[in-house]
Protein backbone atom coordinates (compact mmCIF):
# COMPACT_ATOMS: atom_id res chain seq x y z
CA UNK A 1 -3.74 -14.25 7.93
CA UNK A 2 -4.69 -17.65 6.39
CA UNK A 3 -1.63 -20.22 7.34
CA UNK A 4 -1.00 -22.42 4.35
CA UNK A 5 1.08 -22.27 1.18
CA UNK A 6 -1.82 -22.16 -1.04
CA UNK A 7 -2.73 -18.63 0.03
CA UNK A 8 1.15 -17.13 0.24
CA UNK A 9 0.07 -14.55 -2.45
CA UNK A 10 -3.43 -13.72 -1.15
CA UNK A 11 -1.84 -13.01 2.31
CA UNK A 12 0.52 -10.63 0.58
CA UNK A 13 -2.36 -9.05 -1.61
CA UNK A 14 -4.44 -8.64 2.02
CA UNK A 15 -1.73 -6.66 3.31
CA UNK A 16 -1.27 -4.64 0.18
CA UNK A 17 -5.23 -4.35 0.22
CA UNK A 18 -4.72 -3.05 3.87
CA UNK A 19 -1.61 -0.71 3.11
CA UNK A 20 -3.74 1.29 0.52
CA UNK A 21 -6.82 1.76 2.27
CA UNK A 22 -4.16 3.18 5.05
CA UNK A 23 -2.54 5.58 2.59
CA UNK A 24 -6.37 6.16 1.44
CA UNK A 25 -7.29 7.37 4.95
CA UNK A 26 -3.58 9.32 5.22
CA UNK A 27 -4.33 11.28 1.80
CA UNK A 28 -7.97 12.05 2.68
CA UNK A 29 -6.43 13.52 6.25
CA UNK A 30 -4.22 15.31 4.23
CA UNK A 31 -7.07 17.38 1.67
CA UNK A 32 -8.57 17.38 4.99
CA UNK A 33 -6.04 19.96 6.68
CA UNK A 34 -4.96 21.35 3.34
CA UNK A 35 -5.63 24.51 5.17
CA UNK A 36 -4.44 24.24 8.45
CA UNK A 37 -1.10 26.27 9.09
CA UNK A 38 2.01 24.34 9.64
CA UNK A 39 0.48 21.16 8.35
CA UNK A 40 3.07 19.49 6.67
CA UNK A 41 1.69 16.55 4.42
CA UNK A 42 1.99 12.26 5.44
CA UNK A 43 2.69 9.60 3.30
CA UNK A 44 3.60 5.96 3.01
CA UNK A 45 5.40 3.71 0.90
CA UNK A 46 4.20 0.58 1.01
CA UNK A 47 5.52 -0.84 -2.89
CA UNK A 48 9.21 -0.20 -1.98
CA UNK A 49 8.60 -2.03 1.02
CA UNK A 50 7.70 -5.09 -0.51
CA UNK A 51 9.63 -4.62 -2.75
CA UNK A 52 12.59 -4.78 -0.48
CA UNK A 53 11.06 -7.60 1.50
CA UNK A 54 11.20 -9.66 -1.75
CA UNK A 55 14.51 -8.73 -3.63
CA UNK A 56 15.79 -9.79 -0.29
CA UNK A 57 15.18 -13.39 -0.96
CA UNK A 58 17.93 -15.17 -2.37
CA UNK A 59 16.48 -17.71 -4.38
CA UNK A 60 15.18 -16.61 -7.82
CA UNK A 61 12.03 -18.36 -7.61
CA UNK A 62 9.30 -16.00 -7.42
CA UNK A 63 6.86 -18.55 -5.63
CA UNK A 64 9.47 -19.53 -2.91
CA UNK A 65 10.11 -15.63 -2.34
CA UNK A 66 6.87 -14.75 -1.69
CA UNK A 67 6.07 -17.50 0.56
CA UNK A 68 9.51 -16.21 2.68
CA UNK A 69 8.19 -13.01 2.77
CA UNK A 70 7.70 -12.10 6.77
CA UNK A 71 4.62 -10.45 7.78
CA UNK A 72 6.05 -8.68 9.60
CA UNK A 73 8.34 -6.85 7.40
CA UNK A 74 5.64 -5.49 5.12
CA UNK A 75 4.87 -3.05 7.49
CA UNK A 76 5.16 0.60 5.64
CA UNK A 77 5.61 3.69 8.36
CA UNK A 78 4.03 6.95 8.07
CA UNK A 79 6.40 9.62 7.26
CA UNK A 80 5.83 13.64 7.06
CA UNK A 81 6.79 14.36 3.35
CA UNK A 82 9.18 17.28 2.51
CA UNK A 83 8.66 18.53 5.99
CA UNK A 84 11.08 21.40 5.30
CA UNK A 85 9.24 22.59 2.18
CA UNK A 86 5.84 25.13 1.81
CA UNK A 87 3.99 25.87 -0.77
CA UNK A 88 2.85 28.77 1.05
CA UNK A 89 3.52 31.79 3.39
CA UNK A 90 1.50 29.97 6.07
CA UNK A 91 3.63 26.70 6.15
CA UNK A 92 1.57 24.09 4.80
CA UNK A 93 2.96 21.90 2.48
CA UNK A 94 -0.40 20.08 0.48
CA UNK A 95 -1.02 20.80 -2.67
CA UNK A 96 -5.39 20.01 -3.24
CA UNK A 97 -4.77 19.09 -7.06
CA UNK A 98 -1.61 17.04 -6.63
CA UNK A 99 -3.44 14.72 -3.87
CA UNK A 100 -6.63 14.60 -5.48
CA UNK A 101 -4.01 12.86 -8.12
CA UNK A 102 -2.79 10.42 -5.49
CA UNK A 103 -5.65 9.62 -4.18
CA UNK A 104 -7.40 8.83 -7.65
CA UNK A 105 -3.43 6.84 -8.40
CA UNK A 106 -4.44 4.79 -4.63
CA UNK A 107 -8.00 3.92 -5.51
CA UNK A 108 -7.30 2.24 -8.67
CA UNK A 109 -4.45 0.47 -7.00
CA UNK A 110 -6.75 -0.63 -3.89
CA UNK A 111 -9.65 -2.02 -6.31
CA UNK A 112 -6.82 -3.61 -8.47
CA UNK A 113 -5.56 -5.57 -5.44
CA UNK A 114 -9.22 -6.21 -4.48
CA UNK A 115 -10.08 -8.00 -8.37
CA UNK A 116 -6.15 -9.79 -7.78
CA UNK A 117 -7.61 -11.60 -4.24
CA UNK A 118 -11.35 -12.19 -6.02
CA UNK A 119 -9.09 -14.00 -8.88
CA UNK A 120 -7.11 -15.79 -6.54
CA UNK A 121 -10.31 -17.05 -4.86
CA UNK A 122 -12.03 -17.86 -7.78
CA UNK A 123 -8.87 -20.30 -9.25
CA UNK A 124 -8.74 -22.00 -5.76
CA UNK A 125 -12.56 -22.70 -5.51
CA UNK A 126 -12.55 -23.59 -9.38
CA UNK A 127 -9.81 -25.99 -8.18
CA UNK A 128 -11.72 -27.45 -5.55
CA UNK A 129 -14.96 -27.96 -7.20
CA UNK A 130 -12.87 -30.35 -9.89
């Protein structure tokens, strides 16, 4: 994590950028055992997490918020995901279709964050080469 107040957004995009390659890696485990009885489906919720971790802040500048914003509490658990539900007779829980969905929904969100910190790079070197 880069320690300065010009990069307050692109540390908070890096840890975004790491949360949905995480969730990437928990929703290809999941297709992975989408037949393995008793599997029961993981997830994580990284957005309401920062979210939280910035509504928190009670100033109402959005600059000064995000440069509050702990590292520490952006960290988004795992959690087992309607662990008392089955789709089936054999108790698993994952649907193939539905993550196939949410795993197409976290790839565009992980290249999206990924264009954000190349655009935050390219305004501070355009910055610095003036």
């Amino acid at each position: 994590m880069i320690s300065s107040d010009a990069y307050n957004y692109i540390n908070i995009l890096n840890k975004a950028a790491n949360a949905s390659w995480t969730k990437n890696e928990i929703i290809a485990n999941n297709i992975a055992n989408v037949d393995t009885p008793d599997y029961k489906r993981k997830d994580m919720d990284f957005e309401s997490t920062l979210a939280r971790a910035i509504s928190q802040k009670s100033t109402s500048n959005m600059d000064q918020k995000v440069k509050n914003v702990q590292g520490m509490a952006l960290r988004a658990g795992v959690y087992t995901d309607y662990s008392q539900l089955s789709y089936r007779y054999d108790g698993n829980n994952v649907d193939i279709d539905t993550e196939s969905a949410y795993l197409a929904d976290n790839q565009l969100k992980y290249y999206t964050v990924l264009n954000s910190i190349n655009q935050e790079f390219s305004r501070i070197k355009m910055v610095l080469q003036k």
